[in-house]
C-alpha atoms as a PDB file:
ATOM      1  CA  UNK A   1     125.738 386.920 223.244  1.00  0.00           C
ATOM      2  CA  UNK A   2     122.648 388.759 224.437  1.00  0.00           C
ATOM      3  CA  UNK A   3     121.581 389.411 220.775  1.00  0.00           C
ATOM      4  CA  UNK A   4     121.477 385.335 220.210  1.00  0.00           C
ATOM      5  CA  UNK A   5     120.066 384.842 223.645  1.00  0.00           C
ATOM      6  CA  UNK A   6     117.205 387.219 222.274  1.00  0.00           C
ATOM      7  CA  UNK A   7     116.523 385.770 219.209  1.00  0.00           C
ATOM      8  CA  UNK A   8     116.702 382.553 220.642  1.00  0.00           C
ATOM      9  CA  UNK A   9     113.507 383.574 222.858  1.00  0.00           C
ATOM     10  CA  UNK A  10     111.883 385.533 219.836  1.00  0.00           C
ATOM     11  CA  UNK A  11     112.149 382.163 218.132  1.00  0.00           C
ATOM     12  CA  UNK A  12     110.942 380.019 220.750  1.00  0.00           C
ATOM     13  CA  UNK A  13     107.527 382.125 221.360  1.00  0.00           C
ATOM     14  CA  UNK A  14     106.557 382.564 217.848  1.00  0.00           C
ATOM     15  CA  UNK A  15     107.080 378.579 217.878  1.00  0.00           C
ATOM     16  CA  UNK A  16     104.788 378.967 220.485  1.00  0.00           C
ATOM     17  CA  UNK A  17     101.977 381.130 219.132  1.00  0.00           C
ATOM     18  CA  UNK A  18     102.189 379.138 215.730  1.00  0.00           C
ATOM     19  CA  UNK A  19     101.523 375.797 217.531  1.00  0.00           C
ATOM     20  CA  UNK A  20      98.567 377.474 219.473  1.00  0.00           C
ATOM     21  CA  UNK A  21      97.580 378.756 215.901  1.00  0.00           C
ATOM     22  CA  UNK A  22      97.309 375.808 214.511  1.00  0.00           C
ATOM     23  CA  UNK A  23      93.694 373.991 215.076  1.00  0.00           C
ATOM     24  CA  UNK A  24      94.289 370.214 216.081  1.00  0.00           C
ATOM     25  CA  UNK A  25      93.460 367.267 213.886  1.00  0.00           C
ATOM     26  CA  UNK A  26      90.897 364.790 214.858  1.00  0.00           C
ATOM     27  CA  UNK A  27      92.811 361.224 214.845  1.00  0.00           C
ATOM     28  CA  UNK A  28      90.221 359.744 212.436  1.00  0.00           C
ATOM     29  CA  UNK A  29      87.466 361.187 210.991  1.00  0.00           C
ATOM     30  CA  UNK A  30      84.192 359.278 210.296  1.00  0.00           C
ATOM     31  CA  UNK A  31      81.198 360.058 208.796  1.00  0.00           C
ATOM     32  CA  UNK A  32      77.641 360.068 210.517  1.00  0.00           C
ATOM     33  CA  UNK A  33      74.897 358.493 208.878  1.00  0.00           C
ATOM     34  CA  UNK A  34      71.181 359.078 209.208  1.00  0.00           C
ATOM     35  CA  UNK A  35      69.597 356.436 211.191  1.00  0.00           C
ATOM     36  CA  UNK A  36      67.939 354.925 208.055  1.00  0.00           C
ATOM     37  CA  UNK A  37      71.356 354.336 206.580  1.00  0.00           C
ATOM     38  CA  UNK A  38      72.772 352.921 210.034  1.00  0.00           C
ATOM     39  CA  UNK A  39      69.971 350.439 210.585  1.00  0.00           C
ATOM     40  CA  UNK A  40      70.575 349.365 206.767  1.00  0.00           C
ATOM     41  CA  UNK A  41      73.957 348.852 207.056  1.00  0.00           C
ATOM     42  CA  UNK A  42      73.859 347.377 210.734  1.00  0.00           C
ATOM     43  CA  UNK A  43      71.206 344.945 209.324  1.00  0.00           C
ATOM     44  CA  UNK A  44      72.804 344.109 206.182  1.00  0.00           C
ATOM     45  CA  UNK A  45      76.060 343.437 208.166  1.00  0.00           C
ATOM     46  CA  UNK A  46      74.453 341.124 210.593  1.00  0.00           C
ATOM     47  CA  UNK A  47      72.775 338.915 207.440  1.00  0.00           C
ATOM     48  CA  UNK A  48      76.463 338.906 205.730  1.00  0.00           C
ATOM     49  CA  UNK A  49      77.385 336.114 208.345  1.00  0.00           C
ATOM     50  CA  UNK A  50      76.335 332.818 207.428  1.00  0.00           C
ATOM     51  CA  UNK A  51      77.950 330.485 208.827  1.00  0.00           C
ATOM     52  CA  UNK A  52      80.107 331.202 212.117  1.00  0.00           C
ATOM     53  CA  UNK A  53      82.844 329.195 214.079  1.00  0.00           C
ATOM     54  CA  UNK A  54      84.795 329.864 217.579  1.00  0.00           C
ATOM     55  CA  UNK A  55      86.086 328.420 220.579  1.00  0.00           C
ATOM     56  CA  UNK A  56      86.913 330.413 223.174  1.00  0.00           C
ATOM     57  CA  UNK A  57      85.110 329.945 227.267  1.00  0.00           C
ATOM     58  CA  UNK A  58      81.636 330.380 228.141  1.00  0.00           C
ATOM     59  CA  UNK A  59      80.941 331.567 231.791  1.00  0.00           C
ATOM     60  CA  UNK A  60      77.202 331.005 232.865  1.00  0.00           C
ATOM     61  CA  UNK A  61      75.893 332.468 236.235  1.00  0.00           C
ATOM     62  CA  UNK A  62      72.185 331.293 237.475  1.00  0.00           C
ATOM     63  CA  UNK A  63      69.880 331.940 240.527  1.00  0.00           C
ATOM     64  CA  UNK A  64      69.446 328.346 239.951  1.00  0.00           C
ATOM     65  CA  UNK A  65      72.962 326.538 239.157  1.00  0.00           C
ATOM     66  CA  UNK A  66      75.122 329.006 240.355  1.00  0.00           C
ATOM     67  CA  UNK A  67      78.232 329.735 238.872  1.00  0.00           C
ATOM     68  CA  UNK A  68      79.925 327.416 236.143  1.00  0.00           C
ATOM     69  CA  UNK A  69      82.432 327.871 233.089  1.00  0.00           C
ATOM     70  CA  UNK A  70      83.895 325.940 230.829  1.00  0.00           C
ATOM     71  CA  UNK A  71      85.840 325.640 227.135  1.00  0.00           C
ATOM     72  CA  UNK A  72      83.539 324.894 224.541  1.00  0.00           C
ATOM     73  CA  UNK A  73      83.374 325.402 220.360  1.00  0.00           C
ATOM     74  CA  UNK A  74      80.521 326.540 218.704  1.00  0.00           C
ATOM     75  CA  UNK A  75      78.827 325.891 214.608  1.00  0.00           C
ATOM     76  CA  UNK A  76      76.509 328.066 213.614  1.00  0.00           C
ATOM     77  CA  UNK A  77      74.636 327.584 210.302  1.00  0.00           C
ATOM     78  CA  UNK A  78      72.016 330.235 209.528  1.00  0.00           C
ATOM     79  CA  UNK A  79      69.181 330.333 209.673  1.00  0.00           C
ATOM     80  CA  UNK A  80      68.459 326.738 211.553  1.00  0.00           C
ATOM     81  CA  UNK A  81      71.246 325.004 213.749  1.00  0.00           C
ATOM     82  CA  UNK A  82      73.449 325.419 216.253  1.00  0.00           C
ATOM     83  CA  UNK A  83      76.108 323.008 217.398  1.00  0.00           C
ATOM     84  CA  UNK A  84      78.176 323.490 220.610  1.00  0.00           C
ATOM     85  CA  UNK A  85      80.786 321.067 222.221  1.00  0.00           C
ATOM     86  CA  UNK A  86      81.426 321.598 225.765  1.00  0.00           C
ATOM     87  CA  UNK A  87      84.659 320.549 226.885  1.00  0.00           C
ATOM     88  CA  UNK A  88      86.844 319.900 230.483  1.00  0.00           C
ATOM     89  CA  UNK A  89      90.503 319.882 231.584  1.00  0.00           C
ATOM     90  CA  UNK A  90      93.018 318.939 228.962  1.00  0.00           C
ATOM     91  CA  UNK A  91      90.251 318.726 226.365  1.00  0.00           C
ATOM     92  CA  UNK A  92      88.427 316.180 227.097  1.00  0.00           C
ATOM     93  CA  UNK A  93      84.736 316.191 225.610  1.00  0.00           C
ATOM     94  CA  UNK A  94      82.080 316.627 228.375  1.00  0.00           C
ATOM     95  CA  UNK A  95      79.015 317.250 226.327  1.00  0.00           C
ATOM     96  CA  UNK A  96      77.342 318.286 222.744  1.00  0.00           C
ATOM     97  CA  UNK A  97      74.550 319.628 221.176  1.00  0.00           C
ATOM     98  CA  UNK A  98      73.127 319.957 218.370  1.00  0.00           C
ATOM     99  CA  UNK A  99      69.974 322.200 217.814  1.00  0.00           C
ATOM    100  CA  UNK A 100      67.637 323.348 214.984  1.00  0.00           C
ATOM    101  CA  UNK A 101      64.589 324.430 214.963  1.00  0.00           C
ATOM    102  CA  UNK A 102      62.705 321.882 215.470  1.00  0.00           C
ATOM    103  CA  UNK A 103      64.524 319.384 217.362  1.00  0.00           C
ATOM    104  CA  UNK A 104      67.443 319.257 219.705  1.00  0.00           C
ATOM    105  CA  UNK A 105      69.685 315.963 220.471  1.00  0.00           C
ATOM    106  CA  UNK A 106      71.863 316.538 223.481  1.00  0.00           C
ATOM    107  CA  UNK A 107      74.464 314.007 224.377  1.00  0.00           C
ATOM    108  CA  UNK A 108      75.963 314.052 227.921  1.00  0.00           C
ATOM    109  CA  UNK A 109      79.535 312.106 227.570  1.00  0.00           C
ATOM    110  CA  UNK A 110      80.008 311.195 230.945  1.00  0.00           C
ATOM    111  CA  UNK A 111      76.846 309.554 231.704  1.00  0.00           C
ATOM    112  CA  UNK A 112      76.646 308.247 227.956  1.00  0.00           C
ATOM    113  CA  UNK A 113      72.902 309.532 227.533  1.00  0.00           C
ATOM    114  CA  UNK A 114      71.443 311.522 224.890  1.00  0.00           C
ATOM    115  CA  UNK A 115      68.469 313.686 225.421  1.00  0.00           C
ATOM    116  CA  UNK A 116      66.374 313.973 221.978  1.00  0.00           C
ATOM    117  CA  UNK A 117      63.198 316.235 221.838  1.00  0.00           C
ATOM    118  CA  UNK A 118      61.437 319.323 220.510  1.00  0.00           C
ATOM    119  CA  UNK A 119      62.828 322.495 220.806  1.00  0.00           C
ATOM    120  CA  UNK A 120      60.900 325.066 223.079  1.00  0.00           C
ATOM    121  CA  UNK A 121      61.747 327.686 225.381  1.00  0.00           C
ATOM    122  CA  UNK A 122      62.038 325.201 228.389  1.00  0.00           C
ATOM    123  CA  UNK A 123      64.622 322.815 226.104  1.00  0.00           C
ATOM    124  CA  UNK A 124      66.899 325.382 225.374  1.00  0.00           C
ATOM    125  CA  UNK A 125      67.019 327.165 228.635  1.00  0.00           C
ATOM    126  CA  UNK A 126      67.926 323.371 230.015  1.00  0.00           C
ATOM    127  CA  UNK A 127      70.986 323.584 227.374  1.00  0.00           C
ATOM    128  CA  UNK A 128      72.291 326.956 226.996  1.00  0.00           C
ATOM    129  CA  UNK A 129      71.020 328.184 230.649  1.00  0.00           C
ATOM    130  CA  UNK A 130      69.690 330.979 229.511  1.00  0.00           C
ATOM    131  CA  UNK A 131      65.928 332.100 228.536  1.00  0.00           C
ATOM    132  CA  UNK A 132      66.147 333.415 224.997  1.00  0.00           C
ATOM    133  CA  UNK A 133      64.770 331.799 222.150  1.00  0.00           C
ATOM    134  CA  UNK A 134      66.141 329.801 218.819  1.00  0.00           C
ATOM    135  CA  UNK A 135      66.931 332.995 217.243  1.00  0.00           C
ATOM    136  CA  UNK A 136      68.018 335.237 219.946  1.00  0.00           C
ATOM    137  CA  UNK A 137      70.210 332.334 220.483  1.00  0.00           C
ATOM    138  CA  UNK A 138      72.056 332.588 217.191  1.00  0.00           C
ATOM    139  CA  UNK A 139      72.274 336.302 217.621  1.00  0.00           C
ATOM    140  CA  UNK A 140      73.600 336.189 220.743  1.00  0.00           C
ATOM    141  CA  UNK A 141      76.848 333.832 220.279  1.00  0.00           C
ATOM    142  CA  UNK A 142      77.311 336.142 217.349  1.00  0.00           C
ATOM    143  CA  UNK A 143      77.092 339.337 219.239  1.00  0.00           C
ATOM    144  CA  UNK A 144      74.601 340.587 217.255  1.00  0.00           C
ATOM    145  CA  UNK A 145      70.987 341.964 217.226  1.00  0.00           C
ATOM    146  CA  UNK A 146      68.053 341.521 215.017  1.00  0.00           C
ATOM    147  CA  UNK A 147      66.809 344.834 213.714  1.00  0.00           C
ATOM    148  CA  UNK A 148      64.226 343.424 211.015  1.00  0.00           C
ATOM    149  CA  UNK A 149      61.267 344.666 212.867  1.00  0.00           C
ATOM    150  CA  UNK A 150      62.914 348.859 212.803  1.00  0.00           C
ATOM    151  CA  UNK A 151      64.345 348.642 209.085  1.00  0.00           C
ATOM    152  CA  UNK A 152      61.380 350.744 208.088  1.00  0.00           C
ATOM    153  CA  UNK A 153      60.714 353.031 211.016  1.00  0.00           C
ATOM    154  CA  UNK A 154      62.503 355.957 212.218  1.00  0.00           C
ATOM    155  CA  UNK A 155      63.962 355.532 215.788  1.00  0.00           C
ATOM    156  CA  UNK A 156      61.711 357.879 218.522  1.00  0.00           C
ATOM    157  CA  UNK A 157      64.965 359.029 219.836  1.00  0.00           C
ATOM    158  CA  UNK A 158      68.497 359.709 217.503  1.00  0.00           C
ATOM    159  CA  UNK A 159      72.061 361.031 219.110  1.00  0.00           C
ATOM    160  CA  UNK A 160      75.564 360.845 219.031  1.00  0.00           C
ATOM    161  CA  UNK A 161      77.222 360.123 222.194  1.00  0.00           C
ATOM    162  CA  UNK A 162      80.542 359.468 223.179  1.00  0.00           C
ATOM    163  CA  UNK A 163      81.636 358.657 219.607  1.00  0.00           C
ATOM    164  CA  UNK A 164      78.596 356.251 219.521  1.00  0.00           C
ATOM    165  CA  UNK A 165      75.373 356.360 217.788  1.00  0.00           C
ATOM    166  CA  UNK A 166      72.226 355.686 220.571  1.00  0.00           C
ATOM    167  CA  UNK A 167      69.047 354.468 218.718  1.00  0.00           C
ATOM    168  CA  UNK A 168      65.772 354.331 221.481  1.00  0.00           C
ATOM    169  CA  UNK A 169      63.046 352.684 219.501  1.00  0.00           C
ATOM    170  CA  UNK A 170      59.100 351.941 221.806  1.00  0.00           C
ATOM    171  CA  UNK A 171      57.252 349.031 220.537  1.00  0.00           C
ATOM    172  CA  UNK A 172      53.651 349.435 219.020  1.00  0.00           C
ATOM    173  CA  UNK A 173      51.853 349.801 222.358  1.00  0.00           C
ATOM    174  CA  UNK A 174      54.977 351.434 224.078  1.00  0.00           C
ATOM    175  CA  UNK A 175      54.793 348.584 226.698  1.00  0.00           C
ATOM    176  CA  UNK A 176      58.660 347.987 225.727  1.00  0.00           C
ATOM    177  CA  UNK A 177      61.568 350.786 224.762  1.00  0.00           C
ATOM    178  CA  UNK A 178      65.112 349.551 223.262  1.00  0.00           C
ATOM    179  CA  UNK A 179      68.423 350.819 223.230  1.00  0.00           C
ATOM    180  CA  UNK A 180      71.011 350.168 220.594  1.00  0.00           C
ATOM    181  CA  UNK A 181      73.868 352.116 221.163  1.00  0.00           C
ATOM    182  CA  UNK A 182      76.479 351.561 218.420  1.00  0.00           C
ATOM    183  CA  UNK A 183      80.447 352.323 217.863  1.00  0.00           C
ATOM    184  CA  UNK A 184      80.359 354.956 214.689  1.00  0.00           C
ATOM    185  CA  UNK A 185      83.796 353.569 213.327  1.00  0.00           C
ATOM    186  CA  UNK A 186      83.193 349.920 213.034  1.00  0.00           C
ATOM    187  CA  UNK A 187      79.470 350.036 213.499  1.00  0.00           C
ATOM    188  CA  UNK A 188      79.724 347.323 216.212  1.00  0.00           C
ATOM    189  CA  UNK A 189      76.339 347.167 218.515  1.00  0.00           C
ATOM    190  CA  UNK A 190      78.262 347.768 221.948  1.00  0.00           C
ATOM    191  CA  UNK A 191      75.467 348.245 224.015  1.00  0.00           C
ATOM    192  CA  UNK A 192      71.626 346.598 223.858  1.00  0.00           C
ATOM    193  CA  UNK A 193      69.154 347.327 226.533  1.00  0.00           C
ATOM    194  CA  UNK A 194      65.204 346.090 226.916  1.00  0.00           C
ATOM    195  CA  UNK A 195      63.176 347.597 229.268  1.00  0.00           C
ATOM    196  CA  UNK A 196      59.605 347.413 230.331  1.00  0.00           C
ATOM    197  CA  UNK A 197      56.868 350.035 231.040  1.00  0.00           C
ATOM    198  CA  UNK A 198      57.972 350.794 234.391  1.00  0.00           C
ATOM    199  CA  UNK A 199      61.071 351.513 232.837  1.00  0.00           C
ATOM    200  CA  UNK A 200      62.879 348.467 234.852  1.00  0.00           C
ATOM    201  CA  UNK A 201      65.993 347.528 232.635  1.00  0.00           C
ATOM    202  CA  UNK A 202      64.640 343.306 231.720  1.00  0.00           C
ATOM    203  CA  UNK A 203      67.757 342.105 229.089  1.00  0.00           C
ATOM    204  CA  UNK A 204      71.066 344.180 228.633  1.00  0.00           C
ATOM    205  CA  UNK A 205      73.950 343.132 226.150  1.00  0.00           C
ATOM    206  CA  UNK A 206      77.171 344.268 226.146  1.00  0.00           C
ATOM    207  CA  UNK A 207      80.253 343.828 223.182  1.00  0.00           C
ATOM    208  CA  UNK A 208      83.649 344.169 223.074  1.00  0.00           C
ATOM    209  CA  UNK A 209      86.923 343.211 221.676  1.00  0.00           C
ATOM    210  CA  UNK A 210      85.714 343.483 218.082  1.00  0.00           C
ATOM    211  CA  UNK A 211      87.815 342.447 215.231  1.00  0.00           C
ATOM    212  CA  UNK A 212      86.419 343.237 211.386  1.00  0.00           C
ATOM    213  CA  UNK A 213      85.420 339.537 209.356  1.00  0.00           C
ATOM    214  CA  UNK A 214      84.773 339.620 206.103  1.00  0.00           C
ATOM    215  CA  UNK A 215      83.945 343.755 206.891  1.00  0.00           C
ATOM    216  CA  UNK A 216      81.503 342.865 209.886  1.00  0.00           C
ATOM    217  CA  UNK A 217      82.613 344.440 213.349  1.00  0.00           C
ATOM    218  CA  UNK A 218      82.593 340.648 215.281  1.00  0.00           C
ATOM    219  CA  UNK A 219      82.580 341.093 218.962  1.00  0.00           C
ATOM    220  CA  UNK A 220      85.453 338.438 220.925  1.00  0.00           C
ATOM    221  CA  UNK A 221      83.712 339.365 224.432  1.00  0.00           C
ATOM    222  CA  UNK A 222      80.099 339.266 224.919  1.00  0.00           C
ATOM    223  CA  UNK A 223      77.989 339.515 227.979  1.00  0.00           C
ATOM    224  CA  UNK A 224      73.959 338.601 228.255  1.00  0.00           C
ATOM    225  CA  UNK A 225      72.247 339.542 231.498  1.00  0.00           C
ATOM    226  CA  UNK A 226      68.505 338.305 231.696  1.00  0.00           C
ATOM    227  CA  UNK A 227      66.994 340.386 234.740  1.00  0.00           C
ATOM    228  CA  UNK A 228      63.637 339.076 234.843  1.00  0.00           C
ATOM    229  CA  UNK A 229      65.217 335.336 235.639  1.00  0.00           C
ATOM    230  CA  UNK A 230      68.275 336.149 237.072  1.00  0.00           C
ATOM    231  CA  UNK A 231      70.451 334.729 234.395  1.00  0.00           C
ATOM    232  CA  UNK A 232      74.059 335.703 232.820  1.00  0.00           C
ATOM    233  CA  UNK A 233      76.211 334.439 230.237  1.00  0.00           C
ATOM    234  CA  UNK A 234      79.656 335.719 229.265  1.00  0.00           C
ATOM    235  CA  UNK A 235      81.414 334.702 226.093  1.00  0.00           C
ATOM    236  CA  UNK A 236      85.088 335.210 225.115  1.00  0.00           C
ATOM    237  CA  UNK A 237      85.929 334.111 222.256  1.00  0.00           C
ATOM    238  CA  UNK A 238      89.842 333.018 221.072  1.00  0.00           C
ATOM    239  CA  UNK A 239      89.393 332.149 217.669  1.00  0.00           C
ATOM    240  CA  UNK A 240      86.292 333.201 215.105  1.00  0.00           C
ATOM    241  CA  UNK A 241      86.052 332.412 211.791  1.00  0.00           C
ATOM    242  CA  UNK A 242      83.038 333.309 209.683  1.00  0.00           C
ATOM    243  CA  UNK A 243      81.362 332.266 206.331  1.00  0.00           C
ATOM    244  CA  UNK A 244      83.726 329.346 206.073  1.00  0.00           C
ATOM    245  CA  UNK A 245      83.182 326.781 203.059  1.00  0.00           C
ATOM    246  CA  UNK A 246      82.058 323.379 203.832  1.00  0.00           C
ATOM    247  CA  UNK A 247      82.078 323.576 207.424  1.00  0.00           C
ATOM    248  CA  UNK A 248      81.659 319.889 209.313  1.00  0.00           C
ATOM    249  CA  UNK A 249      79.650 318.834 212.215  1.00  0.00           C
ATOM    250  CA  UNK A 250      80.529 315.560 212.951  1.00  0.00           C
ATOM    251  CA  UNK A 251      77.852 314.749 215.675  1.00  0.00           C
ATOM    252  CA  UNK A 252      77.234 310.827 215.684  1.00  0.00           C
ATOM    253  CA  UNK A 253      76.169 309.180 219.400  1.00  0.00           C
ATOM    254  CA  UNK A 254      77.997 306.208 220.318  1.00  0.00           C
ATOM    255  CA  UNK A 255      75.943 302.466 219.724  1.00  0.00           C
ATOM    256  CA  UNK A 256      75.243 301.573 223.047  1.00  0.00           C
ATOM    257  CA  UNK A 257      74.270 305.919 224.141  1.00  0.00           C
ATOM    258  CA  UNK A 258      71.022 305.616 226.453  1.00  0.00           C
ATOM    259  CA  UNK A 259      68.085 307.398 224.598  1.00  0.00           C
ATOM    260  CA  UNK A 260      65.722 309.448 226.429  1.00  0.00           C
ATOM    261  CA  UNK A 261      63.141 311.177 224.829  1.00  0.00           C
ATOM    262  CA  UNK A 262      62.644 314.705 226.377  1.00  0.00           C
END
């Protein structure tokens, strides 16, 4: 009985020292690109998505309107229009819009009045409640950033941190530095951050939740804080569906809508 009880513990500590042997196995192993490679591919992923549909809520919060939400769908048809359907309790159709460009036509259902005008910054801050231009725009209800300007320049500043790759890139005159930090699995930009020459933090973006379309990380929660004006917008997104054939907008204003021009 005592020699099993011994080579019952002789067995259990050489299972023991074998385990501690043993070096551990990462859970998933990636590889880590150069930063010319991961601005490629992180461009190239973001120009893969051509057309773009989801409904989901849209929380805004303002220094000027305070704090509103709401159900909405969204259309977006790259490079030029944007179509977004705002809707109230049991689904009931409170506003749309339809934007290029060019020109915007915004139709408020409850008054029956459509706004019709040119599109500029002060137009589509009126409409989306947020500063950021036509483009920006289109990136943003992506949750994705333009990096056309850095394809061909090496970041000033390269790491990997926390599992994610951190790009810092100045501008020309170094009046402006940006942050891309970026998830080096599904090469999803989690993280975007602006900041000045003071080094005051102006725009931040955040992404989460993403789920891979047609190979592109797409983010289902996205959050855009505009310092400078005091300005937020959080999107979460239920359904997405990207680069979908023959997509419809079927914007038409009623016969007797009042026009205004804007």
């Amino acid at each position: 009985m005592k020699k099993l009880g011994l080579l019952v513990l002789v067995l259990v500590n050489l299972l023991i020292l074998v385990t501690a042997c043993v070096p551990s196995q990462p859970t998933e192993e990636f590889e880590l690109l150069p930063s010319e490679r991961l601005t490629n591919k992180l461009e190239a992923n973001r120009r893969k998505i051509k057309s773009f549909e989801g409904n989901g809520t849209i929380f805004v919060n303002s220094s000027l309107t305070g704090e509103n939400s709401a159900s909405f769908r969204i259309i977006l048809q790259k490079p030029d229009s944007i179509y977004l359907t705002i809707m109230g309790p049991f689904g009931i159709e409170l506003a749309q819009a339809l934007v290029t460009k060019q020109r915007f036509t915004f139709y408020d259902a409850l008054q029956n009045t459509a706004y019709i005008g040119d599109v500029n910054s002060n137009a589509l801050q009126s409409i989306f409640r947020i500063n950021l231009s036509f483009e920006d725009l289109l990136d943003a209800f992506i949750g994705s950033v333009n990096l056309t300007n850095n394809l061909y320049r090496a970041p000033d500043d390269y790491k990997v941190e926390n599992e994610k790759y951190v790009l810092t890139y100045f501008d020309s005159v170094r009046t402006n530095k940006s942050i891309y930090k970026v998830d080096v699995r599904q090469l999803g930009i989690t993280d975007y951050q602006l900041f000045d020459l003071d080094e005051t933090l102006i725009l931040h973006g955040k992404y989460s939740d993403f789920e891979l379309l047609e190979s592109v990380a797409v983010p289902y929660k996205i959050g855009i804080e505009n310092i400078l004006d005091e300005q937020k917008i959080n999107i979460e997104y239920k359904k997405i569906s990207v680069n979908k054939k023959n997509i419809l907008i079927d914007f038409k204003l009623p016969d007797d809508v009042t026009v205004i021009k804007w």
